[in-house]
Every structure is written in C-alpha cells, then in structure tokens.
N, C-alpha and C. Protein backbone atom coordinates (compact mmCIF):
# COMPACT_ATOMS: atom_id res chain seq x y z
N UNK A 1 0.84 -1.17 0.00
CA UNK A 1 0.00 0.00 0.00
C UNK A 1 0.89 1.24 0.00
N UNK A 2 0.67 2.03 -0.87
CA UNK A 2 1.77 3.30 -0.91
C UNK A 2 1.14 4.16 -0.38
N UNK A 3 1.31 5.01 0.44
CA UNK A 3 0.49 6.13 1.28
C UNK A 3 0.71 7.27 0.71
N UNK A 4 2.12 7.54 0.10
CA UNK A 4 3.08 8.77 -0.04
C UNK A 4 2.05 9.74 -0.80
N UNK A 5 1.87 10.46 -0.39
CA UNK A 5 0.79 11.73 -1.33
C UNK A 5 -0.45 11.57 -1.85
N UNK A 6 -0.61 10.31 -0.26
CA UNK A 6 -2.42 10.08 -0.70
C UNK A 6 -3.54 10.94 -0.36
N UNK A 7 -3.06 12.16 0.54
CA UNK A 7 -3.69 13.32 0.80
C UNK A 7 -3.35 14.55 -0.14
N UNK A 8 -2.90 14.50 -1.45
CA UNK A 8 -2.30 15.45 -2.30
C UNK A 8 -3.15 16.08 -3.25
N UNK A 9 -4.40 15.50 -3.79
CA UNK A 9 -4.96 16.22 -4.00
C UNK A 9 -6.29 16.30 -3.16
N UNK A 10 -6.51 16.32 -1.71
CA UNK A 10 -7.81 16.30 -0.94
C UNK A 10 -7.95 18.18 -0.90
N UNK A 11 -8.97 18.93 -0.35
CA UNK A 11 -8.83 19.76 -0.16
C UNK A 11 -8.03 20.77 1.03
N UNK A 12 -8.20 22.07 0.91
CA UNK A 12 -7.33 21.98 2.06
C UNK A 12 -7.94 21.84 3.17
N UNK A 13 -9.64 22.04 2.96
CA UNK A 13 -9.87 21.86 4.48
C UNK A 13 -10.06 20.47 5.12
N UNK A 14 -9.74 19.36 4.23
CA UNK A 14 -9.68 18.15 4.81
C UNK A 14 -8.42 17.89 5.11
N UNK A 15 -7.23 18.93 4.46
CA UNK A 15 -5.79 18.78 4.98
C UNK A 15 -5.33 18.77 5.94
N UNK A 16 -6.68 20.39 6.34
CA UNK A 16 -6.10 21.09 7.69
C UNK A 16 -6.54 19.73 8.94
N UNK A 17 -8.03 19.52 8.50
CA UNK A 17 -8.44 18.37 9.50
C UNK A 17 -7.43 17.33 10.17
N UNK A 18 -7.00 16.84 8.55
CA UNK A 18 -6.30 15.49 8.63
C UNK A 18 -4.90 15.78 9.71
N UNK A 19 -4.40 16.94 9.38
CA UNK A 19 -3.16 17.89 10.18
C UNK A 19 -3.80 17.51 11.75
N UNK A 20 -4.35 18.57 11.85
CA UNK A 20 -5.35 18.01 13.19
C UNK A 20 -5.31 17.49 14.21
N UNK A 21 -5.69 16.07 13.39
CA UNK A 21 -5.92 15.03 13.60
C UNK A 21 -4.87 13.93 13.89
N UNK A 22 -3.74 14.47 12.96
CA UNK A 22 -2.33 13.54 13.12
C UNK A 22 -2.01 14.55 14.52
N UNK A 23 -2.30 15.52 14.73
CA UNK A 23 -1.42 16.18 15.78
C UNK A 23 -1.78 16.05 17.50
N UNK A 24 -3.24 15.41 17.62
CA UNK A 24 -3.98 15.27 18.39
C UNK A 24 -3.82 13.64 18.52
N UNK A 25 -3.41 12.88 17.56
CA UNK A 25 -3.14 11.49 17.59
C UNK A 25 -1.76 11.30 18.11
N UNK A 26 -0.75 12.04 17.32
CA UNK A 26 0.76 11.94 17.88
C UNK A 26 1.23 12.56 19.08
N UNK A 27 0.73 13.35 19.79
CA UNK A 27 0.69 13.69 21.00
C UNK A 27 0.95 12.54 22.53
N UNK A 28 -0.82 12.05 21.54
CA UNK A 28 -1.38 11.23 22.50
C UNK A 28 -0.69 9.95 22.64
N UNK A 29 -0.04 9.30 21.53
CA UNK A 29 0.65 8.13 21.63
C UNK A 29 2.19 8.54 21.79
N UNK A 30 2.94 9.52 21.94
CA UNK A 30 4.23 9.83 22.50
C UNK A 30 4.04 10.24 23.71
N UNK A 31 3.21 10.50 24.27
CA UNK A 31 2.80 10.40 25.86
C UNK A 31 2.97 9.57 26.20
N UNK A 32 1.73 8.56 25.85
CA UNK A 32 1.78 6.98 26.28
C UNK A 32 3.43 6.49 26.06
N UNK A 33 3.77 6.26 25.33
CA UNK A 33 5.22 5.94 24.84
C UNK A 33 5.97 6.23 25.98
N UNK A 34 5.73 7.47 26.23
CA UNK A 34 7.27 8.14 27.02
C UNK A 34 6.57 7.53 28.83
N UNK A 35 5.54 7.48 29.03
CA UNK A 35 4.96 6.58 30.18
C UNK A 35 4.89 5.56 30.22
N UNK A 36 5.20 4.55 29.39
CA UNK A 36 5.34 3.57 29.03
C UNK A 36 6.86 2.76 29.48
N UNK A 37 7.48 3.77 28.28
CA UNK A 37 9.66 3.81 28.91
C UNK A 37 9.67 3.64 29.98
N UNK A 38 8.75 4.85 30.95
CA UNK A 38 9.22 4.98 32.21
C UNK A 38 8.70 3.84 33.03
N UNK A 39 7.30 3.44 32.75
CA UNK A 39 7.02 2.30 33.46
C UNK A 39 8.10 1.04 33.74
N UNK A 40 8.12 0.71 32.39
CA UNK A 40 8.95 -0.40 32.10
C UNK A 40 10.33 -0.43 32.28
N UNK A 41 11.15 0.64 32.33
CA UNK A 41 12.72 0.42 32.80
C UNK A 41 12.86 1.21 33.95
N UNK A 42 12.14 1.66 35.17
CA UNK A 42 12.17 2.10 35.95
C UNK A 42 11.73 1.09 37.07
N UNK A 43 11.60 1.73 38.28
CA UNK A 43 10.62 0.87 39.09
C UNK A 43 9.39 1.84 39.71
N UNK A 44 9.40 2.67 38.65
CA UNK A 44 7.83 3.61 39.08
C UNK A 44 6.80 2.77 39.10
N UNK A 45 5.59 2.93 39.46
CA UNK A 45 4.30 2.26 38.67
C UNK A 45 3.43 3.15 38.17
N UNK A 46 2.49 3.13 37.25
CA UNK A 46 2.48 3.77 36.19
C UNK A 46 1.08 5.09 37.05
N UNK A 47 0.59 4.77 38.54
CA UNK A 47 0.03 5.62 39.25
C UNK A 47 0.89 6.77 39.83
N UNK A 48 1.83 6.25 40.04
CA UNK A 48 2.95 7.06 40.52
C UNK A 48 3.47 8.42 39.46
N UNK A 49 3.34 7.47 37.99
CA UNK A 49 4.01 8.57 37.12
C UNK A 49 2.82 9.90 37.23
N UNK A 50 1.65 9.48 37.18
CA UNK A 50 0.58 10.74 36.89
C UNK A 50 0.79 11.20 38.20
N UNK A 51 1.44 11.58 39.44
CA UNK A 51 1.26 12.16 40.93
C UNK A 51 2.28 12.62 40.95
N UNK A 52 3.57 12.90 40.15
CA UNK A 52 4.80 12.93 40.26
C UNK A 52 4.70 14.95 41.08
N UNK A 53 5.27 14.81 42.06
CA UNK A 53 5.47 15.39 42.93
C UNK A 53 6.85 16.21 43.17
N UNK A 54 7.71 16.33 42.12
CA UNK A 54 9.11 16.75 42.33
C UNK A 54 10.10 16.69 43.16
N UNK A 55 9.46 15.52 44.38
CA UNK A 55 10.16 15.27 45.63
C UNK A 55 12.32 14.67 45.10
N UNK A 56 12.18 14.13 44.15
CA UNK A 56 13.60 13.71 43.77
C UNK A 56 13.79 14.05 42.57
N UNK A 57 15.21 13.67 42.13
CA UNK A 57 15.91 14.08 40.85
C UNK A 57 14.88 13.53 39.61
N UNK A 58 15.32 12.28 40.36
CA UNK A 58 14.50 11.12 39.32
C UNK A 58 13.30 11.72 38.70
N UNK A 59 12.10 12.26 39.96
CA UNK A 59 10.56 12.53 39.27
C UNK A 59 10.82 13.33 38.57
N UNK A 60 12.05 14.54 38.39
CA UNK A 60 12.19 15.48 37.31
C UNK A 60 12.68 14.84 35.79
N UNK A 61 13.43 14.26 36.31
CA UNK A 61 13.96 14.16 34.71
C UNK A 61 13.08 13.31 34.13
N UNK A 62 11.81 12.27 34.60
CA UNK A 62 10.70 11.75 34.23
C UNK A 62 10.10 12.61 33.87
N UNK A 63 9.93 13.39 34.41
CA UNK A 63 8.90 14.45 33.66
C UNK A 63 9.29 15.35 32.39
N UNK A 64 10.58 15.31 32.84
CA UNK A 64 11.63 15.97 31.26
C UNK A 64 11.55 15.45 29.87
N UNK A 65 11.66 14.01 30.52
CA UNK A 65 11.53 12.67 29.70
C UNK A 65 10.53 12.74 29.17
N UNK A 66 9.17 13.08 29.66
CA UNK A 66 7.88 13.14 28.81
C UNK A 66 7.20 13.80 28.10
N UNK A 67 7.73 14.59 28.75
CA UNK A 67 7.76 16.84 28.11
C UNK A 67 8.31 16.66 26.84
N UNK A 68 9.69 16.01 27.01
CA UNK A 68 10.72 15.80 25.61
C UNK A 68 9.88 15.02 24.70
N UNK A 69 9.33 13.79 24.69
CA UNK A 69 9.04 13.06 23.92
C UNK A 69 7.13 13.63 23.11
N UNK A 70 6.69 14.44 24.57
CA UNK A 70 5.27 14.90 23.63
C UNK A 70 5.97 16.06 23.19
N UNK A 71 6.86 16.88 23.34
CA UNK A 71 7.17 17.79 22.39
C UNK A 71 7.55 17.29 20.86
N UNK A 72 7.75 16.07 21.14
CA UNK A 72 8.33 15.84 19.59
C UNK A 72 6.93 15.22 18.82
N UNK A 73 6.04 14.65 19.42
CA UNK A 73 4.98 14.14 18.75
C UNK A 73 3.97 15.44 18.59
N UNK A 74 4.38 16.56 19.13
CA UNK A 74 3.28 18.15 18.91
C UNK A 74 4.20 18.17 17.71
N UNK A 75 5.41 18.85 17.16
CA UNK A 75 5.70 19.69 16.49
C UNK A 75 6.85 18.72 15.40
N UNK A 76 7.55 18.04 15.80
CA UNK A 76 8.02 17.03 14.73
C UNK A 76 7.46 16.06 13.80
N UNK A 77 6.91 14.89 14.41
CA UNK A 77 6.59 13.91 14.07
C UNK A 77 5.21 14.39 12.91
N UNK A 78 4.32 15.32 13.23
CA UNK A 78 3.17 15.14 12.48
C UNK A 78 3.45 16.10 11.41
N UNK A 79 4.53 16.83 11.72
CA UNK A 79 4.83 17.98 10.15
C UNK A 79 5.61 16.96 9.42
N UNK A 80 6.28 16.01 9.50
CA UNK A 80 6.90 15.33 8.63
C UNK A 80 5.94 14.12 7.87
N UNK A 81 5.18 13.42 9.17
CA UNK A 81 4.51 13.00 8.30
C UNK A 81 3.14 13.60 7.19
N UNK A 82 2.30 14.74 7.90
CA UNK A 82 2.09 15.47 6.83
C UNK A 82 2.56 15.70 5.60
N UNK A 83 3.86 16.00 5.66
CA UNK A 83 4.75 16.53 4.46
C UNK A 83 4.56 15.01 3.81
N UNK A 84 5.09 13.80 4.35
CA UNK A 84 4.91 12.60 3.35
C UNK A 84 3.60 12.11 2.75
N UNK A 85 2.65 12.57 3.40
CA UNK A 85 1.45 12.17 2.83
C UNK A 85 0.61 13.24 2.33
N UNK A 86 0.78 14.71 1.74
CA UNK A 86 0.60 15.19 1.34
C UNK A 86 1.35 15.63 0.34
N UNK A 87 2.91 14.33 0.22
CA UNK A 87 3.82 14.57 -1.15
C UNK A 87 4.36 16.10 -1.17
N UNK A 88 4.12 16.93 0.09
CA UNK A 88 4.99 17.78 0.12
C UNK A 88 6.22 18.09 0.03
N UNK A 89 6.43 18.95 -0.57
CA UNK A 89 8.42 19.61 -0.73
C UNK A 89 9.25 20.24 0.42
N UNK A 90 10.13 20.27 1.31
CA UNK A 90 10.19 20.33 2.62
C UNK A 90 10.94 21.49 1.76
N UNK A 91 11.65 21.80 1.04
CA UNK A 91 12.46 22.25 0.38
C UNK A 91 13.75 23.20 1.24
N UNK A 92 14.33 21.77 1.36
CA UNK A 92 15.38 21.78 2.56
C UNK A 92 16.61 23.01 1.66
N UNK A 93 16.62 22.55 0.85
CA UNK A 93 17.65 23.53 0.34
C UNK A 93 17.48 24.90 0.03
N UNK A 94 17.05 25.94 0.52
CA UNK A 94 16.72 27.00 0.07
C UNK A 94 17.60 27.86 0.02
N UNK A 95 17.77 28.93 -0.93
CA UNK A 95 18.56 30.10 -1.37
C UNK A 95 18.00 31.35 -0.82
N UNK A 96 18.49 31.92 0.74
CA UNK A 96 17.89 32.91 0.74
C UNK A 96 18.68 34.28 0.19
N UNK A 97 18.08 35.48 -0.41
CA UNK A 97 18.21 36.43 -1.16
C UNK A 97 18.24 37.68 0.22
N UNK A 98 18.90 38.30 -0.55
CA UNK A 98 19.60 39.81 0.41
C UNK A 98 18.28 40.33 1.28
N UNK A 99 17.37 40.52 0.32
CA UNK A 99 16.06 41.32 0.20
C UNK A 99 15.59 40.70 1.64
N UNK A 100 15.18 39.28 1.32
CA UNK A 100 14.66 38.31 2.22
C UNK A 100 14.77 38.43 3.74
N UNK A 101 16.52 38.43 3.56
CA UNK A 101 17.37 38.40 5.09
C UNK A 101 17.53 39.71 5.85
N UNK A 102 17.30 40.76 5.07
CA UNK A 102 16.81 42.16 6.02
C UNK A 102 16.30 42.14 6.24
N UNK A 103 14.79 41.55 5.72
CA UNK A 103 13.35 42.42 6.02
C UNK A 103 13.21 41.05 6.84
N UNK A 104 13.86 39.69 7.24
CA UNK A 104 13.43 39.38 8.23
C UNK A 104 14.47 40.04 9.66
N UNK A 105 15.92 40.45 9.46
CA UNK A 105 16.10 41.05 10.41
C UNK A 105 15.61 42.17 11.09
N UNK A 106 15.05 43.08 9.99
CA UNK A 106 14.64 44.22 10.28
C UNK A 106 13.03 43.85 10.86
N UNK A 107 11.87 42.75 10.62
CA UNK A 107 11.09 42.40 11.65
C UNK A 107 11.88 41.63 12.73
N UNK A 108 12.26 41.28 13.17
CA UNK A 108 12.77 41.33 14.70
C UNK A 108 13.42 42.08 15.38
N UNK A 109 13.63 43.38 15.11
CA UNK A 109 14.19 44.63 15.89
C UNK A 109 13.33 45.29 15.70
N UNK A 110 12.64 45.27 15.25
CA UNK A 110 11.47 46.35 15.11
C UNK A 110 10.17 45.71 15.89
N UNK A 111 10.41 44.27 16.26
CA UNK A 111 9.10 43.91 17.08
C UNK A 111 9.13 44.34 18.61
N UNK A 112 10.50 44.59 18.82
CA UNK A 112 11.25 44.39 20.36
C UNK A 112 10.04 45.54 21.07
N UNK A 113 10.10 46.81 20.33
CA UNK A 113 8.95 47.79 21.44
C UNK A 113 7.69 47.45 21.49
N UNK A 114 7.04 46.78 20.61
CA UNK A 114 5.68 46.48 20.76
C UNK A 114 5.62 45.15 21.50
N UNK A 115 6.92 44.29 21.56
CA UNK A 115 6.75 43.26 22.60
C UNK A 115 6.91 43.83 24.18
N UNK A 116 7.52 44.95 24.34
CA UNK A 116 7.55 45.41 25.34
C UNK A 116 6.56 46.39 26.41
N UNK A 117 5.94 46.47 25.07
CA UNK A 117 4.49 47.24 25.34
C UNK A 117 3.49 46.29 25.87
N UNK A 118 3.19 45.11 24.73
CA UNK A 118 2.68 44.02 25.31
C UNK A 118 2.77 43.69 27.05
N UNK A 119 3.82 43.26 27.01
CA UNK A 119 4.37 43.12 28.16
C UNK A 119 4.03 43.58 29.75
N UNK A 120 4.55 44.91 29.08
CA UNK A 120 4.13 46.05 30.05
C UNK A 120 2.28 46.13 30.79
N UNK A 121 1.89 45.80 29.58
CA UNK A 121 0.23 45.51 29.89
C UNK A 121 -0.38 44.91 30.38
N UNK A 122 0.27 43.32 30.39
CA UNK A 122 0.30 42.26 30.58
C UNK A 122 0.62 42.58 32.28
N UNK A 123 1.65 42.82 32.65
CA UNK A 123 1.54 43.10 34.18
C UNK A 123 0.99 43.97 35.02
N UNK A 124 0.41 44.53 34.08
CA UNK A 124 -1.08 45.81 35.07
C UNK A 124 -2.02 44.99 35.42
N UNK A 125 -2.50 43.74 34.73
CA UNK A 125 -3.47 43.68 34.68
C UNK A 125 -3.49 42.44 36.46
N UNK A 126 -4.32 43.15 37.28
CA UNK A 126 -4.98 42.23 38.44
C UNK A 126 -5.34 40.97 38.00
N UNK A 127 -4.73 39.74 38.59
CA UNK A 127 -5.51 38.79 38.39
C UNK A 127 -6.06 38.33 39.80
N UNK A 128 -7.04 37.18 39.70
CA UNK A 128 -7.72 36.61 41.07
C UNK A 128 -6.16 35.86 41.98
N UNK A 129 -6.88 35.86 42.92
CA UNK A 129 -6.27 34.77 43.86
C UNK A 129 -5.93 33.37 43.47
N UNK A 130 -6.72 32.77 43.10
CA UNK A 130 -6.68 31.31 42.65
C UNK A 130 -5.75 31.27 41.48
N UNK A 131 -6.00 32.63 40.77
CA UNK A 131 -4.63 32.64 39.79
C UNK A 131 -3.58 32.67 39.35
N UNK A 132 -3.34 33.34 41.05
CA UNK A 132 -1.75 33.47 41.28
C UNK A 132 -1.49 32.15 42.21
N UNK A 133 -1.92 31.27 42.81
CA UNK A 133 -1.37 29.88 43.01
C UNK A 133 -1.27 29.19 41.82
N UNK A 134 -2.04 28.93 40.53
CA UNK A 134 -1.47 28.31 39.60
C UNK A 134 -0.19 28.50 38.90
N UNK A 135 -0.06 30.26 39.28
CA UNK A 135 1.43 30.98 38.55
C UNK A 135 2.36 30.75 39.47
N UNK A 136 2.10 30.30 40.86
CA UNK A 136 3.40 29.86 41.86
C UNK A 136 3.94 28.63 41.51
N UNK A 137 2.46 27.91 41.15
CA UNK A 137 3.17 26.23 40.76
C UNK A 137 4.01 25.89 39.71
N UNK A 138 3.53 26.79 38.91
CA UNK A 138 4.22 27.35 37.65
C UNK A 138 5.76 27.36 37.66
N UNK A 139 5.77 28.73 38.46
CA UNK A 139 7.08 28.98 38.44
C UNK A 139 8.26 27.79 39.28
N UNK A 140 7.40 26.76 40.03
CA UNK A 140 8.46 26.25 40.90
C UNK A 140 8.43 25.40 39.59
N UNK A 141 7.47 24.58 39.43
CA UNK A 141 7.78 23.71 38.07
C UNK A 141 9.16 24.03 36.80
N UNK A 142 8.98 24.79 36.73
CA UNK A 142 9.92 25.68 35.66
C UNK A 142 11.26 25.81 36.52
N UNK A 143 11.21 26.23 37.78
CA UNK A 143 12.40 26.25 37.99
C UNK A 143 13.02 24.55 38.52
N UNK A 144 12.07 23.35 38.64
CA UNK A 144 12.56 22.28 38.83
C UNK A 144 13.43 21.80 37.24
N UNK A 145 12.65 22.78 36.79
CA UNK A 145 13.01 21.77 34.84
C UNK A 145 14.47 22.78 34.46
N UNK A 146 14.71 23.87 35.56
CA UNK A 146 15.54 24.74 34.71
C UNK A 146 16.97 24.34 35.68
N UNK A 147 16.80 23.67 36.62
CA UNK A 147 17.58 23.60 37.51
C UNK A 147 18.58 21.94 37.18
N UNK A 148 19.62 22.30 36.78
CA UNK A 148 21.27 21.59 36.02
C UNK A 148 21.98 20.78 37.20
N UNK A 149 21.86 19.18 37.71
CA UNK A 149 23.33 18.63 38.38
C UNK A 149 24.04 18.24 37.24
C-alpha cells in the first residue's frame, strides 16, 4: 500500500483536519510511549508517574523525559509525516536572497517595542487569587526543569 501523497490532492480543508488530527493522535501516543519507557525500565508504577510530585531528581527528569518526547509528537513527528502524505516539498535547500534576510532582520528589531508594550500591559493587569497559586506552581515547576546537576 503506498500512502506517499495520498492526501495530495484532498482539499485543504480536509488537509487542515487530517493535520489536526495527526497532531492530536501523535501527542497522545508519544505520551503513552514516554509513560510507558518509564514504566517499564524504571521501578515507578504507572500511578505514581501521573502524581509525580518533584520530591527527587528522578521525578524530574521523568517528567523531562515526557515533556521531551510529547514535544516531539506536537511539532516534529506530524509535520513530517504530513509533508509525506501530502507529497509535500520540505524544500530543505533553500537560497535565501539579500532582500529576504533584512526584512526578516529588520522584523525582529522592530518587534522588540511592541513586545515590550505588550508586556508592560500584561503586568497591570490584576488577576484573582486562585490565579496566582497556579502561577506559583508554575514557576516552581519551571524552575525544577531549569535547575542543572
């Protein structure tokens, strides 16, 4: 059965679906996957992995471990296979032109004040109580994942 560009001529809005759909599928099974690893060559049990608590090294880099692997089934895995079954051109080799490479440098220095404006707005704004415990958990989370032995 050849698959390769069997979505090539569908429309696009059955493309976008099908996109979707691979992205909401590959997610879900590189989750499982990466809970799976951990089940099986660890001595977690697989209740343990969903409660993970940051109490040791270990529960972090499990969780790194899983972060890593659904990041790759969000943004890798389903643009490539897209690209194969929509017989797309990845068109790895590209020639970029003078023109091109300013006007994308020149949008990213020129976004810097309106991101800062953003920004700026962004921290006026009051939020509830309950909102700022989710942004505490937040931040310790982040700093368990940012934190190097």
């Amino acid at each position: 059965m050849r698959l390769k560009g069997i979505f090539k001529e569908k429309s696009s809005t059955n493309k976008l679906g099908v996109f979707f759909l691979m992205i909401l599928v590959s997610v879900i099974l590189h989750t499982l996957l990466a809970q799976a690893v951990i089940v099986l060559f660890t001595d977690v049990t697989l209740i343990a992995v969903g409660m993970i608590q940051f109490a040791s090294q270990f529960e972090v880099d499990a969780v790194k471990f899983i972060h890593m692997l659904s990041a790759i089934g969000l943004f890798i895995t389903p643009t490539l296979l897209y690209a194969y079954l929509c017989d797309f051109d990845l068109k790895l080799k590209l020639n970029f032109n003078r023109q091109t490479l300013l006007l994308a440098i020149a949008i990213m220095l020129l976004i810097n004040p309106f991101i800062a404006f953003i920004y700026e707005w962004n921290m006026s704004f009051n939020i509830p109580d309950w909102m700022l415990i989710f942004d505490d958990n937040a931040e310790k989370i982040t700093k368990y994942f940012l934190k190097m032995n």
